[in-house]
C-alpha atoms as a PDB file:
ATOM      1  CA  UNK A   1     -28.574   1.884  10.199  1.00  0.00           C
ATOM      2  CA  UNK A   2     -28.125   0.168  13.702  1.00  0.00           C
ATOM      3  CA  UNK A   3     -27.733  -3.429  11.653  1.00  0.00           C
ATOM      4  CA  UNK A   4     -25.066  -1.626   9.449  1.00  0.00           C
ATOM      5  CA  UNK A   5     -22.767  -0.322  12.589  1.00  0.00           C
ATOM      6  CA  UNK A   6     -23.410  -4.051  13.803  1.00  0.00           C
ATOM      7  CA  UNK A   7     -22.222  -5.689  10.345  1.00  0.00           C
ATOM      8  CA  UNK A   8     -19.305  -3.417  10.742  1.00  0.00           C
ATOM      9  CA  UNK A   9     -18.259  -3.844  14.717  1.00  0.00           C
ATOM     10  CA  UNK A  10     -18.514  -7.738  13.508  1.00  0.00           C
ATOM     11  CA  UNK A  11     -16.616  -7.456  10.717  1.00  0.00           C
ATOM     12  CA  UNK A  12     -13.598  -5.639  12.406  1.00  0.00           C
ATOM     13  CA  UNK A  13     -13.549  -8.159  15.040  1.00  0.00           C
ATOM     14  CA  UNK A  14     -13.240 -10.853  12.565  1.00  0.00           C
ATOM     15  CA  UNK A  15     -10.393  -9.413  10.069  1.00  0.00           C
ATOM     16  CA  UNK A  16      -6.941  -7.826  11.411  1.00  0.00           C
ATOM     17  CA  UNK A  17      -5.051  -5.460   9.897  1.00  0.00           C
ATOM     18  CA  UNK A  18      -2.431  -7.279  11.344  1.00  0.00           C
ATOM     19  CA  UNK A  19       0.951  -6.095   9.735  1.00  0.00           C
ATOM     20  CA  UNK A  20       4.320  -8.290   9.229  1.00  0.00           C
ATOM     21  CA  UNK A  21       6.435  -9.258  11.451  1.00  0.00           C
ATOM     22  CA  UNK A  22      10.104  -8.500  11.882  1.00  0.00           C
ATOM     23  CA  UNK A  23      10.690  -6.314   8.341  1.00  0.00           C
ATOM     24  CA  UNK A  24      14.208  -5.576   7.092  1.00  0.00           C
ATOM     25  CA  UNK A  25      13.557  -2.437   6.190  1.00  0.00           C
ATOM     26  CA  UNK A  26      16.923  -1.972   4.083  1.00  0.00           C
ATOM     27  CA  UNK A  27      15.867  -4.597   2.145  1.00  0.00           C
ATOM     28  CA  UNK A  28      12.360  -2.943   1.833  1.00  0.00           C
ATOM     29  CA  UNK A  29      13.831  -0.158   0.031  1.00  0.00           C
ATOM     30  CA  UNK A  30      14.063   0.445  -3.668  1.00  0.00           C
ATOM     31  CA  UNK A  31      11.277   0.307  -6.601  1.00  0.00           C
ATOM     32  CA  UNK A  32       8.437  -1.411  -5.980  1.00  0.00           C
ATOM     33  CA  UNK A  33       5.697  -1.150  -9.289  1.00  0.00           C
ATOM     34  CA  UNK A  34       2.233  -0.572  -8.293  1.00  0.00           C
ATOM     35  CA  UNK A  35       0.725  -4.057  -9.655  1.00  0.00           C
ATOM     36  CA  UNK A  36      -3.428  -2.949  -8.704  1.00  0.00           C
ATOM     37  CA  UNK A  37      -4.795  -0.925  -6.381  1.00  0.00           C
ATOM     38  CA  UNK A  38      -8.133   0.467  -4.566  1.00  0.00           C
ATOM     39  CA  UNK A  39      -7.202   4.285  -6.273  1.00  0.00           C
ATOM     40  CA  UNK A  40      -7.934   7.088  -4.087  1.00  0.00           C
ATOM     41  CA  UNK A  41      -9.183  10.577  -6.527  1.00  0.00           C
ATOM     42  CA  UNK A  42      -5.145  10.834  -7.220  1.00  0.00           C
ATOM     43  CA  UNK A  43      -4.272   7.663  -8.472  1.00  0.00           C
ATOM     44  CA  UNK A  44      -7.142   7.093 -10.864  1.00  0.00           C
ATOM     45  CA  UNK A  45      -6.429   7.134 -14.155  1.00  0.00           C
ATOM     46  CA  UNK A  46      -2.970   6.662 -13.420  1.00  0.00           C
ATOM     47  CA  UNK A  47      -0.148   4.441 -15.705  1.00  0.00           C
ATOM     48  CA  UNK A  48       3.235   2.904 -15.758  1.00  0.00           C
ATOM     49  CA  UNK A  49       3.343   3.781 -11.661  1.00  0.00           C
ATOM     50  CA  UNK A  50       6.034   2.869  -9.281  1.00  0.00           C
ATOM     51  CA  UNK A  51       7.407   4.152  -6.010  1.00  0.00           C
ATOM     52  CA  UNK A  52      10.874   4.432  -4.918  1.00  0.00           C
ATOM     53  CA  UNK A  53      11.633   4.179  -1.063  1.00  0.00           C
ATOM     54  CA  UNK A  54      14.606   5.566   0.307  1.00  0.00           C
ATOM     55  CA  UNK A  55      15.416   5.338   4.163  1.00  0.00           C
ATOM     56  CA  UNK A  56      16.840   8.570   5.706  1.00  0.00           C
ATOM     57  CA  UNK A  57      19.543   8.780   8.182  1.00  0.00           C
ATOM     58  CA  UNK A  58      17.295   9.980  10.646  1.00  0.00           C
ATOM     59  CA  UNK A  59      15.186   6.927  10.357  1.00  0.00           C
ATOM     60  CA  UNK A  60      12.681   8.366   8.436  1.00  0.00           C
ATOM     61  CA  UNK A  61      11.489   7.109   4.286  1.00  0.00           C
ATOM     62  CA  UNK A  62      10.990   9.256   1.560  1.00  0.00           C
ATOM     63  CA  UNK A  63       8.638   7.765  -0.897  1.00  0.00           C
ATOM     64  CA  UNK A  64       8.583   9.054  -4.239  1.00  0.00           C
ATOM     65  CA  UNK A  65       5.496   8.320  -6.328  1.00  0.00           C
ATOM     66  CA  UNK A  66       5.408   8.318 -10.062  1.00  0.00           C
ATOM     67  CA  UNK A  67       2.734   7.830 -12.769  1.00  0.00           C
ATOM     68  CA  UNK A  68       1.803   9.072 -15.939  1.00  0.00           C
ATOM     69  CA  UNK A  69      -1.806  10.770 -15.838  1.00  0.00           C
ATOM     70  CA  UNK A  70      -3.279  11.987 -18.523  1.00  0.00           C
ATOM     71  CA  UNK A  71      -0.588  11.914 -20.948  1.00  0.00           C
ATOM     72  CA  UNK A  72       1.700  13.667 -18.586  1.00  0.00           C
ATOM     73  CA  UNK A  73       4.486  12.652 -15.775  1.00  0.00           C
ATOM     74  CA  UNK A  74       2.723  12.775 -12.346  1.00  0.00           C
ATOM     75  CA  UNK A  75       4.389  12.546  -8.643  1.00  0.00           C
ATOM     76  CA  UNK A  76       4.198  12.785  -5.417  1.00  0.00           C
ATOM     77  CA  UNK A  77       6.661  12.566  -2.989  1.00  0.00           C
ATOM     78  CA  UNK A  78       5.889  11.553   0.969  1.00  0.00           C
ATOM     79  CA  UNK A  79       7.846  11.000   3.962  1.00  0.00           C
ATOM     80  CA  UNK A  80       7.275   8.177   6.188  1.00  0.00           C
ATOM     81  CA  UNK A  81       7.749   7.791   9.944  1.00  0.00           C
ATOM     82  CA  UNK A  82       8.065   3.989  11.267  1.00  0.00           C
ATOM     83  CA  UNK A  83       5.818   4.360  14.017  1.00  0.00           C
ATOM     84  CA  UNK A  84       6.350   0.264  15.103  1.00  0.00           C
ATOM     85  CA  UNK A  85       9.686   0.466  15.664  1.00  0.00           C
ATOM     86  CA  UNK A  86       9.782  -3.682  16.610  1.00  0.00           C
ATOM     87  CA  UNK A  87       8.526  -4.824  13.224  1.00  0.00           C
ATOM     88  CA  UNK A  88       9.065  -1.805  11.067  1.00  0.00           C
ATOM     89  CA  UNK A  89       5.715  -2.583   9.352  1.00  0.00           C
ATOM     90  CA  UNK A  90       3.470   0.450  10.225  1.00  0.00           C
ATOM     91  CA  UNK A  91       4.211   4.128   9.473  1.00  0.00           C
ATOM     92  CA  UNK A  92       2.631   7.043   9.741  1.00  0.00           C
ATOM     93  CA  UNK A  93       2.683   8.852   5.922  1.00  0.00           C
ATOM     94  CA  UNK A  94       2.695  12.682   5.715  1.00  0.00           C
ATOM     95  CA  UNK A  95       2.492  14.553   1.802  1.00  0.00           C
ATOM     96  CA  UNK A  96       5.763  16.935   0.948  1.00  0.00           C
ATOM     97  CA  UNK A  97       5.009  17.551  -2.717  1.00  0.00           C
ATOM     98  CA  UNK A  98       2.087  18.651  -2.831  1.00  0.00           C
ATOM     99  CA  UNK A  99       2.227  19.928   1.113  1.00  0.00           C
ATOM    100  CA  UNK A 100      -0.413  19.127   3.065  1.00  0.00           C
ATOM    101  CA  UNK A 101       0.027  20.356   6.329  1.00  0.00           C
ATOM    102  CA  UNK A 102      -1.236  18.433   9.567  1.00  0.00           C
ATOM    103  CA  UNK A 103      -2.348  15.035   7.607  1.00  0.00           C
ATOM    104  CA  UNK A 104      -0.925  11.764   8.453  1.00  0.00           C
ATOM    105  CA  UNK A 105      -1.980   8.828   6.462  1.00  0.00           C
ATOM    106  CA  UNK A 106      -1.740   5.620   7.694  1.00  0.00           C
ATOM    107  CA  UNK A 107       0.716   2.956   5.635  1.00  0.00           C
ATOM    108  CA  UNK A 108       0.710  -0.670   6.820  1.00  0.00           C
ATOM    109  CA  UNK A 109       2.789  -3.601   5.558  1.00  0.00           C
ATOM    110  CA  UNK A 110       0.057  -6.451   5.759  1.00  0.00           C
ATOM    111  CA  UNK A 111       1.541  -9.138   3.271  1.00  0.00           C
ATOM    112  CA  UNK A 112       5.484  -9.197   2.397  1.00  0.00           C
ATOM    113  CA  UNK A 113       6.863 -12.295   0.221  1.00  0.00           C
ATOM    114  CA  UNK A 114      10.231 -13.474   2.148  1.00  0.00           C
ATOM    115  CA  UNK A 115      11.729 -12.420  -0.825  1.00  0.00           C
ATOM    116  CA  UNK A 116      10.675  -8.932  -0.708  1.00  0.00           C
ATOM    117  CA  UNK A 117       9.522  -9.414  -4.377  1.00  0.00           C
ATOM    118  CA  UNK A 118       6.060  -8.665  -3.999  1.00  0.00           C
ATOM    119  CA  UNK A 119       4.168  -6.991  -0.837  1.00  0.00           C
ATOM    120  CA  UNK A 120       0.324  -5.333  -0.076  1.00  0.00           C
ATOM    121  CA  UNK A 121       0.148  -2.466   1.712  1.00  0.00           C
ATOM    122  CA  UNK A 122      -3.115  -2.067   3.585  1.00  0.00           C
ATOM    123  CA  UNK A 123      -5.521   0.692   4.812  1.00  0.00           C
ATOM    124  CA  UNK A 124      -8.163   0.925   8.144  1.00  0.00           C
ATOM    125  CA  UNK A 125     -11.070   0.451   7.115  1.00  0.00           C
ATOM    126  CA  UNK A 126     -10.056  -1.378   3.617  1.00  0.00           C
ATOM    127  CA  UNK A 127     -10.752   1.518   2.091  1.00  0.00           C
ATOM    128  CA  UNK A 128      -7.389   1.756   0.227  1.00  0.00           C
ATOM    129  CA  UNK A 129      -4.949  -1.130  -0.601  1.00  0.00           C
ATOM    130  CA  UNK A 130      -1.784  -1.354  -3.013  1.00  0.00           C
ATOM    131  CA  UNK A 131      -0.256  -4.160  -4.156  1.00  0.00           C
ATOM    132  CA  UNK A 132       3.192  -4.040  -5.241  1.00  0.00           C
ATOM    133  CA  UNK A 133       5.750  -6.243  -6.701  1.00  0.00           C
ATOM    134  CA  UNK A 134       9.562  -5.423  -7.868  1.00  0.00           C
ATOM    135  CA  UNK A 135       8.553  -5.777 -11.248  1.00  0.00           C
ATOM    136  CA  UNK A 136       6.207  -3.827 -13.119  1.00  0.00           C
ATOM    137  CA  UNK A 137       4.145  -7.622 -14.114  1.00  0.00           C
ATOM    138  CA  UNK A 138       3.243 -10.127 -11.632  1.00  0.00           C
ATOM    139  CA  UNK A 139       1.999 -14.123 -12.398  1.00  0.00           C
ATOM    140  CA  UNK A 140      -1.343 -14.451 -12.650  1.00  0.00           C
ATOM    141  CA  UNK A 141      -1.728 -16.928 -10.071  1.00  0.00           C
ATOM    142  CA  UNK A 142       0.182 -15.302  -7.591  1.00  0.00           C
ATOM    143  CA  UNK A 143      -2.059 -12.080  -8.112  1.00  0.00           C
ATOM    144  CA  UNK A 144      -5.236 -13.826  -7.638  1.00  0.00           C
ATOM    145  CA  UNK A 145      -3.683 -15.824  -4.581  1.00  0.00           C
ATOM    146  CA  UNK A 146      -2.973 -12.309  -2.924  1.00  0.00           C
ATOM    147  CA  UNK A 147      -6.620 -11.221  -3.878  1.00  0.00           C
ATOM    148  CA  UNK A 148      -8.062 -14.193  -1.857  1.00  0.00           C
ATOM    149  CA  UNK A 149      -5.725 -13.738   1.209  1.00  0.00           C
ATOM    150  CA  UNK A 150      -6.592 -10.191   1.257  1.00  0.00           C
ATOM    151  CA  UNK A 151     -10.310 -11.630   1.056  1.00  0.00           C
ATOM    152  CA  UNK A 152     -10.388 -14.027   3.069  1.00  0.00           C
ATOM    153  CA  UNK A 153      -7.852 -12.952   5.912  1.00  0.00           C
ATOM    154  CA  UNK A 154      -8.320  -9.223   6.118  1.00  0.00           C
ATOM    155  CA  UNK A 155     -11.499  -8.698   5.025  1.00  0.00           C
ATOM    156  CA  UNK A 156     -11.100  -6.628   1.453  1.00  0.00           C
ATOM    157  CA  UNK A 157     -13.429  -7.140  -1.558  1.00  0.00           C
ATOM    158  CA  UNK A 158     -10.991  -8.318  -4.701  1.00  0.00           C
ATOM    159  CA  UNK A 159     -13.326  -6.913  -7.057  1.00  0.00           C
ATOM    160  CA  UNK A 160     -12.468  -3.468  -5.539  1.00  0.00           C
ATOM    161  CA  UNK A 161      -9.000  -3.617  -6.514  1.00  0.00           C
ATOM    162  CA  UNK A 162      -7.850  -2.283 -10.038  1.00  0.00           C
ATOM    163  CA  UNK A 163      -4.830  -3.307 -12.344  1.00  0.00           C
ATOM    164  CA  UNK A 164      -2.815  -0.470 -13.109  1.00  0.00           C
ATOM    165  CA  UNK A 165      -1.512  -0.547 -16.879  1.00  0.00           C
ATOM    166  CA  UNK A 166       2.293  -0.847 -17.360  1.00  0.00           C
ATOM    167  CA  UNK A 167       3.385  -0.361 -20.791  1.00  0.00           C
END
């Protein structure tokens, strides 16, 4: 147990979860397809998913999540608040539909083409990841370039993350 916590303290000194600098976040906004992701319980199983950010007038971002799960329309809706208010690249993610009172989940914006075509949003701990593009397909090669800097630069294993299906 005491090598594990070791392996771990050594790890997280090696890899950042350092996020983007300097993101437009108008420019952020819109549709972005969920290419593959680590699913959580909610998002396995899930199909043909996207999100659609939309930035509040009080500064705020209302995510909406959709998927089809089982045959049916699935979706969750969120509201962000940009907690780095220099870079615009970490929030703070709270559930509205379905409520969950008192939970904040942690959204970071760890790789962003200058584009804003295609992004990875990253989790402490690497326990969760998304990547996301503005289309509901991404090249091959670009995919598997983001799976190695994830690898290799934050500390993620590629094999963890799953293509979602987008028919």
């Amino acid at each position: 147990m005491k090598s594990l916590l070791i392996s771990i303290i050594i790890l997280s000194s090696v890899f950042s979860m350092d996020t983007v600098k300097n993101l437009n976040i108008d420019k952020f906004m819109g549709k972005w397809y969920v290419i593959s992701n680590i699913p959580n319980f909610v998002e396995k199983g899930c199909k043909n998913a996207y999100d659609i950010y939309t930035l509040n007038d009080d500064g705020t971002v209302d995510v909406f999540y959709y998927a089809i799960k089982k045959d049916e329309e699935f979706t969750i809706k969120q509201n962000g608040e940009i907690i780095d208010k220099v870079h615009n690249s970490t929030w703070e993610m709270r559930f509205t539909k379905p409520y969950i009172p008192f939970y904040r989940a942690p959204y970071k914006v760890i790789i962003l083409d200058d584009k804003y075509n295609y992004m990875v949003i990253g989790y402490p701990g690497n326990t969760y990841g998304w990547i996301m593009c503005r289309n509901n397909y991404m090249d091959e090669s670009l995919y598997q370039s983001i799976l190695d800097d994830l690898e290799n630069n934050f500390g993620y294993n590629k094999e963890h993350f799953k293509r979602v299906i987008h028919e």
